[in-house]
Protein backbone atom coordinates (compact mmCIF):
# COMPACT_ATOMS: atom_id res chain seq x y z
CA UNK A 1 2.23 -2.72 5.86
CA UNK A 2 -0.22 -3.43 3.12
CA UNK A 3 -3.70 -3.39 4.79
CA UNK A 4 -7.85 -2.96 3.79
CA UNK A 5 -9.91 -2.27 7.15
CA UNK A 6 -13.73 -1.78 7.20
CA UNK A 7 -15.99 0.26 9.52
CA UNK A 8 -19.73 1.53 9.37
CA UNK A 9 -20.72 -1.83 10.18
CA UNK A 10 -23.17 -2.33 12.85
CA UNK A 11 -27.10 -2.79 14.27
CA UNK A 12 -29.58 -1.40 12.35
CA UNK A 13 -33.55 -2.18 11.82
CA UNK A 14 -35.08 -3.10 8.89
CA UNK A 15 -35.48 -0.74 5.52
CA UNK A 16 -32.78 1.48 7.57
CA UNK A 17 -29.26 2.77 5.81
CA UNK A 18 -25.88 1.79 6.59
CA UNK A 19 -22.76 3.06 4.95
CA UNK A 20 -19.78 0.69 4.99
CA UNK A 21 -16.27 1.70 4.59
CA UNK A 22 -13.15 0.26 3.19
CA UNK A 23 -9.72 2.05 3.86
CA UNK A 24 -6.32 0.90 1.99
CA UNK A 25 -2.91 1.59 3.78
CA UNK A 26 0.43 0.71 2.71
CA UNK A 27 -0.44 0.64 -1.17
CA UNK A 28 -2.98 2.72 -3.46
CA UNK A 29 -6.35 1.03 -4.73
CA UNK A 30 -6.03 2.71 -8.31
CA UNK A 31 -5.00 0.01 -9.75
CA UNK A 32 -7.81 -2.14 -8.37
CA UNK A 33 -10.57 -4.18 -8.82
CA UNK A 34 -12.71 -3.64 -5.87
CA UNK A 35 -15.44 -5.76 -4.54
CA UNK A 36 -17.70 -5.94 -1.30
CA UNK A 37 -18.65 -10.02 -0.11
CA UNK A 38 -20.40 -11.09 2.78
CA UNK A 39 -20.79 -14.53 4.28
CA UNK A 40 -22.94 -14.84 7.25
CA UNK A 41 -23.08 -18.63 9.21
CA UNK A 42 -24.77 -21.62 7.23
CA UNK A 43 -24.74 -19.87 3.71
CA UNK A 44 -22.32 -19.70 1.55
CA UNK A 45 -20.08 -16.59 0.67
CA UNK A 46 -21.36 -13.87 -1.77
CA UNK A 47 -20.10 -11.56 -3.95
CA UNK A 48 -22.32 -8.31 -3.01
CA UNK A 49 -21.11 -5.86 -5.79
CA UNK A 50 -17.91 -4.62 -7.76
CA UNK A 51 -16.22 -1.79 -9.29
CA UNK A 52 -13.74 -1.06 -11.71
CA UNK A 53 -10.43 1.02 -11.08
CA UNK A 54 -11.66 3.68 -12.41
CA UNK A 55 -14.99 3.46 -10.65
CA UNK A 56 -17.24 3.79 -14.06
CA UNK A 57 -18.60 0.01 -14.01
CA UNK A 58 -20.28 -1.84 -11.53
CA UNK A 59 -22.29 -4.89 -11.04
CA UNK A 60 -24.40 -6.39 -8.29
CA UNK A 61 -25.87 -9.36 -6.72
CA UNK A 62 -29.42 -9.90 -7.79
CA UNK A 63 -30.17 -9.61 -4.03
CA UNK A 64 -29.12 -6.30 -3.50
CA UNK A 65 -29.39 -4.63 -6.74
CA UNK A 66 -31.57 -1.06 -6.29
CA UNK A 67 -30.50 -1.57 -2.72
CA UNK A 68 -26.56 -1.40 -2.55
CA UNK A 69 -24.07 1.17 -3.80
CA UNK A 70 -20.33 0.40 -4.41
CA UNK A 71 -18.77 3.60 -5.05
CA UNK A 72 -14.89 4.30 -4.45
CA UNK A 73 -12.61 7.66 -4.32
CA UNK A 74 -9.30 6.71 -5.20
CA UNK A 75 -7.73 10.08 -3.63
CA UNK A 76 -8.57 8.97 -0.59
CA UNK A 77 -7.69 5.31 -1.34
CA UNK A 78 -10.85 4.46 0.06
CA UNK A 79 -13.99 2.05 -1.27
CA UNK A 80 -17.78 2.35 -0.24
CA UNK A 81 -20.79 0.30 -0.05
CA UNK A 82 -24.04 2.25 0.82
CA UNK A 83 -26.81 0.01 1.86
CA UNK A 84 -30.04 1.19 1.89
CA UNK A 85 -33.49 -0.88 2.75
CA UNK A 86 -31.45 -3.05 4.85
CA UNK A 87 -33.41 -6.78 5.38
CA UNK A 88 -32.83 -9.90 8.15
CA UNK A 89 -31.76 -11.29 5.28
CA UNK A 90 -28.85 -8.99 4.20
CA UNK A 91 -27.13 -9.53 8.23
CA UNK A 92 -23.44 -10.86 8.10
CA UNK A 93 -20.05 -9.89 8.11
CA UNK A 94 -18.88 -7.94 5.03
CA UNK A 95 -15.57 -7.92 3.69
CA UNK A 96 -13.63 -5.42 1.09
CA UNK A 97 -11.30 -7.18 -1.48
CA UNK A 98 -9.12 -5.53 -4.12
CA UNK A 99 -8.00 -7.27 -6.93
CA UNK A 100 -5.52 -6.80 -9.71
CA UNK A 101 -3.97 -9.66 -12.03
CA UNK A 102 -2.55 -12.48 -9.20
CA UNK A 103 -2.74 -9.86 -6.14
CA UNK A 104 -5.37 -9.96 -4.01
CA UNK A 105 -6.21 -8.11 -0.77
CA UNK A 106 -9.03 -9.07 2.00
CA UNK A 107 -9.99 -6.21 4.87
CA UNK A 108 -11.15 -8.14 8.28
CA UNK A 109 -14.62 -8.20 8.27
CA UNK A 110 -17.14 -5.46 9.40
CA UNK A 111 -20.64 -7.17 10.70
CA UNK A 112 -24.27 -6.09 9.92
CA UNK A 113 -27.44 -7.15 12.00
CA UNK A 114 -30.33 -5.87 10.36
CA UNK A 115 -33.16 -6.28 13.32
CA UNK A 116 -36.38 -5.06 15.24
């Protein structure tokens, strides 16, 4: 069964870390485009950051660039996002997609509060 899950979300207070997780089952990442989104209520979806297959390029939002690291070790089929001088702003649920060509995988959703 083909699957992406998340974990490390959670509660944490402002300018605090937070290291989300993004494990693949039932197919290998290598191949893959990866990329971390979030959406929260009332705004609209955004595309956080992204990596290439081999992990060697990455971009980021404007709003989290400095802030964010995508990172990914395809050995252990796994893709990272470390998140460090977390804001109000950056709460919502984050999601893990892989991408290559017309295939596309979602994970489920890990949520962040960042608050006092």
């Amino acid at each position: 069964q083909v699957q992406l899950v998340e974990s490390g979300g959670g509660l944490v207070q402002p300018g605090g870390p937070l290291r989300l997780s993004c494990a693949a089952s039932g197919f290998s990442i290598r191949d893959y485009v990866g990329s971390w989104y979030r959406r929260d209520p009332g705004k609209e979806q955004e595309s956080v950051a992204q990596i290439g297959w081999s992990g060697d390029a990455t971009t980021y939002a404007d709003s989290v660039k400095g802030r964010f690291t995508i990172s990914r070790d395809n050995t252990k089929n796994t893709m990272y996002l470390q998140m460090n001088s977390l804001r109000p702003e950056d709460t919502a649920v984050y999601y893990c997609m892989v991408k290559n060509g017309p295939t596309t995988y979602w994970g489920q959703g890990t949520r962040v509060t960042v608050s006092s």
